[in-house]
PDB file of N, CA and C in Angstrom:
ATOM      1  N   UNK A   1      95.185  68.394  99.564  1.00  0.00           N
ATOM      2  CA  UNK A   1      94.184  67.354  99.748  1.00  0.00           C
ATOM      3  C   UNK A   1      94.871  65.986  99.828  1.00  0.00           C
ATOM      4  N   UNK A   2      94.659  65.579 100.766  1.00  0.00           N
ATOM      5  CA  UNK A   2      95.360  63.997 100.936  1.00  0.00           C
ATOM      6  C   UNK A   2      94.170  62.902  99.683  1.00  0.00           C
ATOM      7  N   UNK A   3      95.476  61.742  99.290  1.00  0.00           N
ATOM      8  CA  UNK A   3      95.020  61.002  98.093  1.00  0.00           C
ATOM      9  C   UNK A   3      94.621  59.857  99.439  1.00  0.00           C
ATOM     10  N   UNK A   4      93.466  59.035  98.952  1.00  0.00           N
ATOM     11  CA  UNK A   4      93.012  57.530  99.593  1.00  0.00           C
ATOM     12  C   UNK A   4      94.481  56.977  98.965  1.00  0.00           C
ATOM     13  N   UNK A   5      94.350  55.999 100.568  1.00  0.00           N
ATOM     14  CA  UNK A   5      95.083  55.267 100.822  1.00  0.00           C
ATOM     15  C   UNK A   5      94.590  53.757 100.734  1.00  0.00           C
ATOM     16  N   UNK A   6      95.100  52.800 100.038  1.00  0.00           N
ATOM     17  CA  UNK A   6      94.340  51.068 100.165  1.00  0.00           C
ATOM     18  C   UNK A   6      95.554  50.219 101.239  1.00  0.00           C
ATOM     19  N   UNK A   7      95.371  49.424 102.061  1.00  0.00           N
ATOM     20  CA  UNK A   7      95.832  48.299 102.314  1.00  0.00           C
ATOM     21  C   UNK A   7      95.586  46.973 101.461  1.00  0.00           C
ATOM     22  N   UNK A   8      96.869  46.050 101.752  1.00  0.00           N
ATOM     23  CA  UNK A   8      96.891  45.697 101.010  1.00  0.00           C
ATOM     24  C   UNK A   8      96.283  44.059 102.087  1.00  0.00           C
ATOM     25  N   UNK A   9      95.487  42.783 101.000  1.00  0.00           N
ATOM     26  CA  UNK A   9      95.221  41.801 102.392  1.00  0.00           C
ATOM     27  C   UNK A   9      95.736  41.106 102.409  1.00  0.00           C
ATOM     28  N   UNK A  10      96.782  41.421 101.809  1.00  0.00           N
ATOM     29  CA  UNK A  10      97.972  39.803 102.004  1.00  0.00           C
ATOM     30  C   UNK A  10      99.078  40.322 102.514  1.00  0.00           C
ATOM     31  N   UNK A  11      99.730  41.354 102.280  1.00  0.00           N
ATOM     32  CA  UNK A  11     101.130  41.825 102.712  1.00  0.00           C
ATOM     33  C   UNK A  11     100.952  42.945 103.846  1.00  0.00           C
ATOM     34  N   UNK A  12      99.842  43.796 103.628  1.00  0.00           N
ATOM     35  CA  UNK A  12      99.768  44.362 104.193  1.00  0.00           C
ATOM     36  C   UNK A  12     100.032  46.232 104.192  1.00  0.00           C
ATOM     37  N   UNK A  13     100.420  46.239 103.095  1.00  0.00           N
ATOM     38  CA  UNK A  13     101.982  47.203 102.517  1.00  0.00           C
ATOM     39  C   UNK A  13     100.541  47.973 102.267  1.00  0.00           C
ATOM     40  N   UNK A  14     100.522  49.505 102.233  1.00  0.00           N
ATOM     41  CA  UNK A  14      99.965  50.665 102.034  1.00  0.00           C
ATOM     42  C   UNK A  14     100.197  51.398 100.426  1.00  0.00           C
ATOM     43  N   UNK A  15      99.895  51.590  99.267  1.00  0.00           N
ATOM     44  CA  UNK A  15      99.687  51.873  98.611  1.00  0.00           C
ATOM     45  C   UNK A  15      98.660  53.178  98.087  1.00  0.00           C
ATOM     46  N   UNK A  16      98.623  54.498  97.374  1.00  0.00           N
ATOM     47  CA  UNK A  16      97.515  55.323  96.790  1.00  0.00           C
ATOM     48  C   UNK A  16      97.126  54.642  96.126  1.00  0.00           C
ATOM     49  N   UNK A  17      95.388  54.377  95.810  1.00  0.00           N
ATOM     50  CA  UNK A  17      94.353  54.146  95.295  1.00  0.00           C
ATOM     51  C   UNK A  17      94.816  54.250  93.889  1.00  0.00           C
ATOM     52  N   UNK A  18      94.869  55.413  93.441  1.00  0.00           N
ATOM     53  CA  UNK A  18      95.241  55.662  91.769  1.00  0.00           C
ATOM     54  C   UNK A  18      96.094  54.687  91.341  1.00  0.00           C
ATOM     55  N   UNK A  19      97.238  54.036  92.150  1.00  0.00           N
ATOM     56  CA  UNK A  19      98.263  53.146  91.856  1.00  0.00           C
ATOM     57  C   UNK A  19      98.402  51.748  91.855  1.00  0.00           C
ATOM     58  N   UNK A  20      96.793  51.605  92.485  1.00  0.00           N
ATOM     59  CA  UNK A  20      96.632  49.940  92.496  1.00  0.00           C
ATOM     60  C   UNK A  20      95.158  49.522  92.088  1.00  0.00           C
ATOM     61  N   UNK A  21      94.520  49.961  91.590  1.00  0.00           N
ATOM     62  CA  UNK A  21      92.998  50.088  91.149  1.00  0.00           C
ATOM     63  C   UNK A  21      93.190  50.425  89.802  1.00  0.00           C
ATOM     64  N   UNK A  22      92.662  49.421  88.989  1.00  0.00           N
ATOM     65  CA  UNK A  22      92.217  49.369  87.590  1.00  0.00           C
ATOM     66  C   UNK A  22      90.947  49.220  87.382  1.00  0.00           C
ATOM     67  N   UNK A  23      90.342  50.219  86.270  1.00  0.00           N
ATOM     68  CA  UNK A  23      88.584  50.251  86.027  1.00  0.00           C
ATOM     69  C   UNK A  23      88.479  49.609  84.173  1.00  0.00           C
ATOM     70  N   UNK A  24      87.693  48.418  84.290  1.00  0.00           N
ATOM     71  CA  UNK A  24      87.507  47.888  83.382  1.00  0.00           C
ATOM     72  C   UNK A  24      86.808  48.573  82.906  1.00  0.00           C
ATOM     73  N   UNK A  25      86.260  48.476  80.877  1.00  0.00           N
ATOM     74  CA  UNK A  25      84.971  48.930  80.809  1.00  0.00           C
ATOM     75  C   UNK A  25      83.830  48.167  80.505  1.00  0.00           C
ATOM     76  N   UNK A  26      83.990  46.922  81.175  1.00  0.00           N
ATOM     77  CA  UNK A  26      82.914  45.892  81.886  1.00  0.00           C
ATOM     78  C   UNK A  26      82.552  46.113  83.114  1.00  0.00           C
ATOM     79  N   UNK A  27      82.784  47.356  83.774  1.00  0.00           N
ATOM     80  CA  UNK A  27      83.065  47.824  85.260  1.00  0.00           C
ATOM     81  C   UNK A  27      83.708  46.802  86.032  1.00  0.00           C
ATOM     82  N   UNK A  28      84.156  45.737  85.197  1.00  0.00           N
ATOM     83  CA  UNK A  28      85.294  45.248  86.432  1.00  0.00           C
ATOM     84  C   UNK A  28      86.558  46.343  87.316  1.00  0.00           C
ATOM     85  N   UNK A  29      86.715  45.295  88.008  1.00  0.00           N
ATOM     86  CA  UNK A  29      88.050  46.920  89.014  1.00  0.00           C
ATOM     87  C   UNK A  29      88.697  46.032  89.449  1.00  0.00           C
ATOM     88  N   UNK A  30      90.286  45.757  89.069  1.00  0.00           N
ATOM     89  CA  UNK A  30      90.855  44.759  89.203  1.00  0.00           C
ATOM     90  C   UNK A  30      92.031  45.813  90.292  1.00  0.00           C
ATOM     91  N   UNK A  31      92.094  45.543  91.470  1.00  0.00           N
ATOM     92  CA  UNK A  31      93.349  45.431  92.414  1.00  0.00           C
ATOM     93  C   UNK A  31      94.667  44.476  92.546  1.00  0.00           C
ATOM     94  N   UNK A  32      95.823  45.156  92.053  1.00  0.00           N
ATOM     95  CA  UNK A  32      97.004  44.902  92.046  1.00  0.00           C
ATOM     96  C   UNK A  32      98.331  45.619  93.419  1.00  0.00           C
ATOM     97  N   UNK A  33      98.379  44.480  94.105  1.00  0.00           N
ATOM     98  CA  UNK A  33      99.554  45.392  95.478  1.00  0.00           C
ATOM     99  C   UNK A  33     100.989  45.689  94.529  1.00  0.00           C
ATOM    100  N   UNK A  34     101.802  46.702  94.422  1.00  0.00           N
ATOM    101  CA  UNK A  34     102.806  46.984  93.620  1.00  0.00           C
ATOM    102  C   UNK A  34     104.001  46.230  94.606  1.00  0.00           C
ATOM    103  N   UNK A  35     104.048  45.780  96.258  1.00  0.00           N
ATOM    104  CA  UNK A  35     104.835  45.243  96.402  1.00  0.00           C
ATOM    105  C   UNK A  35     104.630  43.640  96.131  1.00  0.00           C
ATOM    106  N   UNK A  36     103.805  43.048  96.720  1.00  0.00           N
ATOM    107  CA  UNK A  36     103.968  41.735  96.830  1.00  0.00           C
ATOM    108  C   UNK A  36     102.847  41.130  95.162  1.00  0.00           C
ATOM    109  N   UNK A  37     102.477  42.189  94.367  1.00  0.00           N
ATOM    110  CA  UNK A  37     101.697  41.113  93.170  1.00  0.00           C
ATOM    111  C   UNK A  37     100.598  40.730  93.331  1.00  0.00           C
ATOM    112  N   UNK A  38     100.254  40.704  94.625  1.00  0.00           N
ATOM    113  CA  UNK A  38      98.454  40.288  94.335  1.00  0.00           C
ATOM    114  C   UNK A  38      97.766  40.843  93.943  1.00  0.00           C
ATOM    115  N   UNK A  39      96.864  39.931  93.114  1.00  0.00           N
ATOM    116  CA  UNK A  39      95.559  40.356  92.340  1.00  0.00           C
ATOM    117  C   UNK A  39      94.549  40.138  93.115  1.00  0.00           C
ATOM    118  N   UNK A  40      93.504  41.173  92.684  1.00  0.00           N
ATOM    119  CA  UNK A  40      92.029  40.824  93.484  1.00  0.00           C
ATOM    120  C   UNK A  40      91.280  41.472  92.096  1.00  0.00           C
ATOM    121  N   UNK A  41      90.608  40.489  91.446  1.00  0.00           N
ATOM    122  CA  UNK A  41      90.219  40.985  89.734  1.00  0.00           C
ATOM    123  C   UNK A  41      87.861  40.821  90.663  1.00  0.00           C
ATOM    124  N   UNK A  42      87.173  41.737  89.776  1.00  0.00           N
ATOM    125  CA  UNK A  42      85.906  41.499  89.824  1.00  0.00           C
ATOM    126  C   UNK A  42      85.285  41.869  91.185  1.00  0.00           C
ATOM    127  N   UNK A  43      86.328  43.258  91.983  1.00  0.00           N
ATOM    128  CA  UNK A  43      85.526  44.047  92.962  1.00  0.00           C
ATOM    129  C   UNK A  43      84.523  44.655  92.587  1.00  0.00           C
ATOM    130  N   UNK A  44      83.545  44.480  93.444  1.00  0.00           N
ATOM    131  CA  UNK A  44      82.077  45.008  93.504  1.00  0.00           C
ATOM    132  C   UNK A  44      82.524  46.438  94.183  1.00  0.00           C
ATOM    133  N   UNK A  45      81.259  47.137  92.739  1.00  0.00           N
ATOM    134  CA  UNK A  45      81.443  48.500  93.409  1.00  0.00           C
ATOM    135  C   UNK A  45      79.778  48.554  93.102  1.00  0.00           C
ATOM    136  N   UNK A  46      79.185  50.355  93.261  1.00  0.00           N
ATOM    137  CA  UNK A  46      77.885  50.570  93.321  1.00  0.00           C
ATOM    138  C   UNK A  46      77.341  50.335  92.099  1.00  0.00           C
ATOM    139  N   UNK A  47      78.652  50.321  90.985  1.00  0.00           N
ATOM    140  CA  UNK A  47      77.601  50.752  89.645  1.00  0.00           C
ATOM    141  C   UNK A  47      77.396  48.880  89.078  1.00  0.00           C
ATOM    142  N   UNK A  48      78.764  48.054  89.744  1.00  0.00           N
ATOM    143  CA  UNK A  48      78.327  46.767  89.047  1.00  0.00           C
ATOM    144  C   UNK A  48      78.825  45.616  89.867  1.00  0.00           C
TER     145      UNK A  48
END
């Protein structure tokens, strides 16, 4: 079974999901690119 794949919107660089997606338990979901460091903190998902 192939794992999701994220792009990244600043570098561009390809990353698995499991490896750059953090789940708060405020349902925040904070995105981190492992090459270039960007944060993207307070993605909207369905539940918040």
């Amino acid at each position: 079974m192939k794992k999701p794949v994220v792009i990244c919107p600043s570098c561009q660089k390809r990353a698995y999901l499991e490896e750059v997606l953090t789940a708060q338990s405020n349902q925040n979901v904070i995105y981190t690119c492992p090459s270039c460091q960007f944060i993207l903190r307070n993605i909207h998902t369905s539940k918040g």
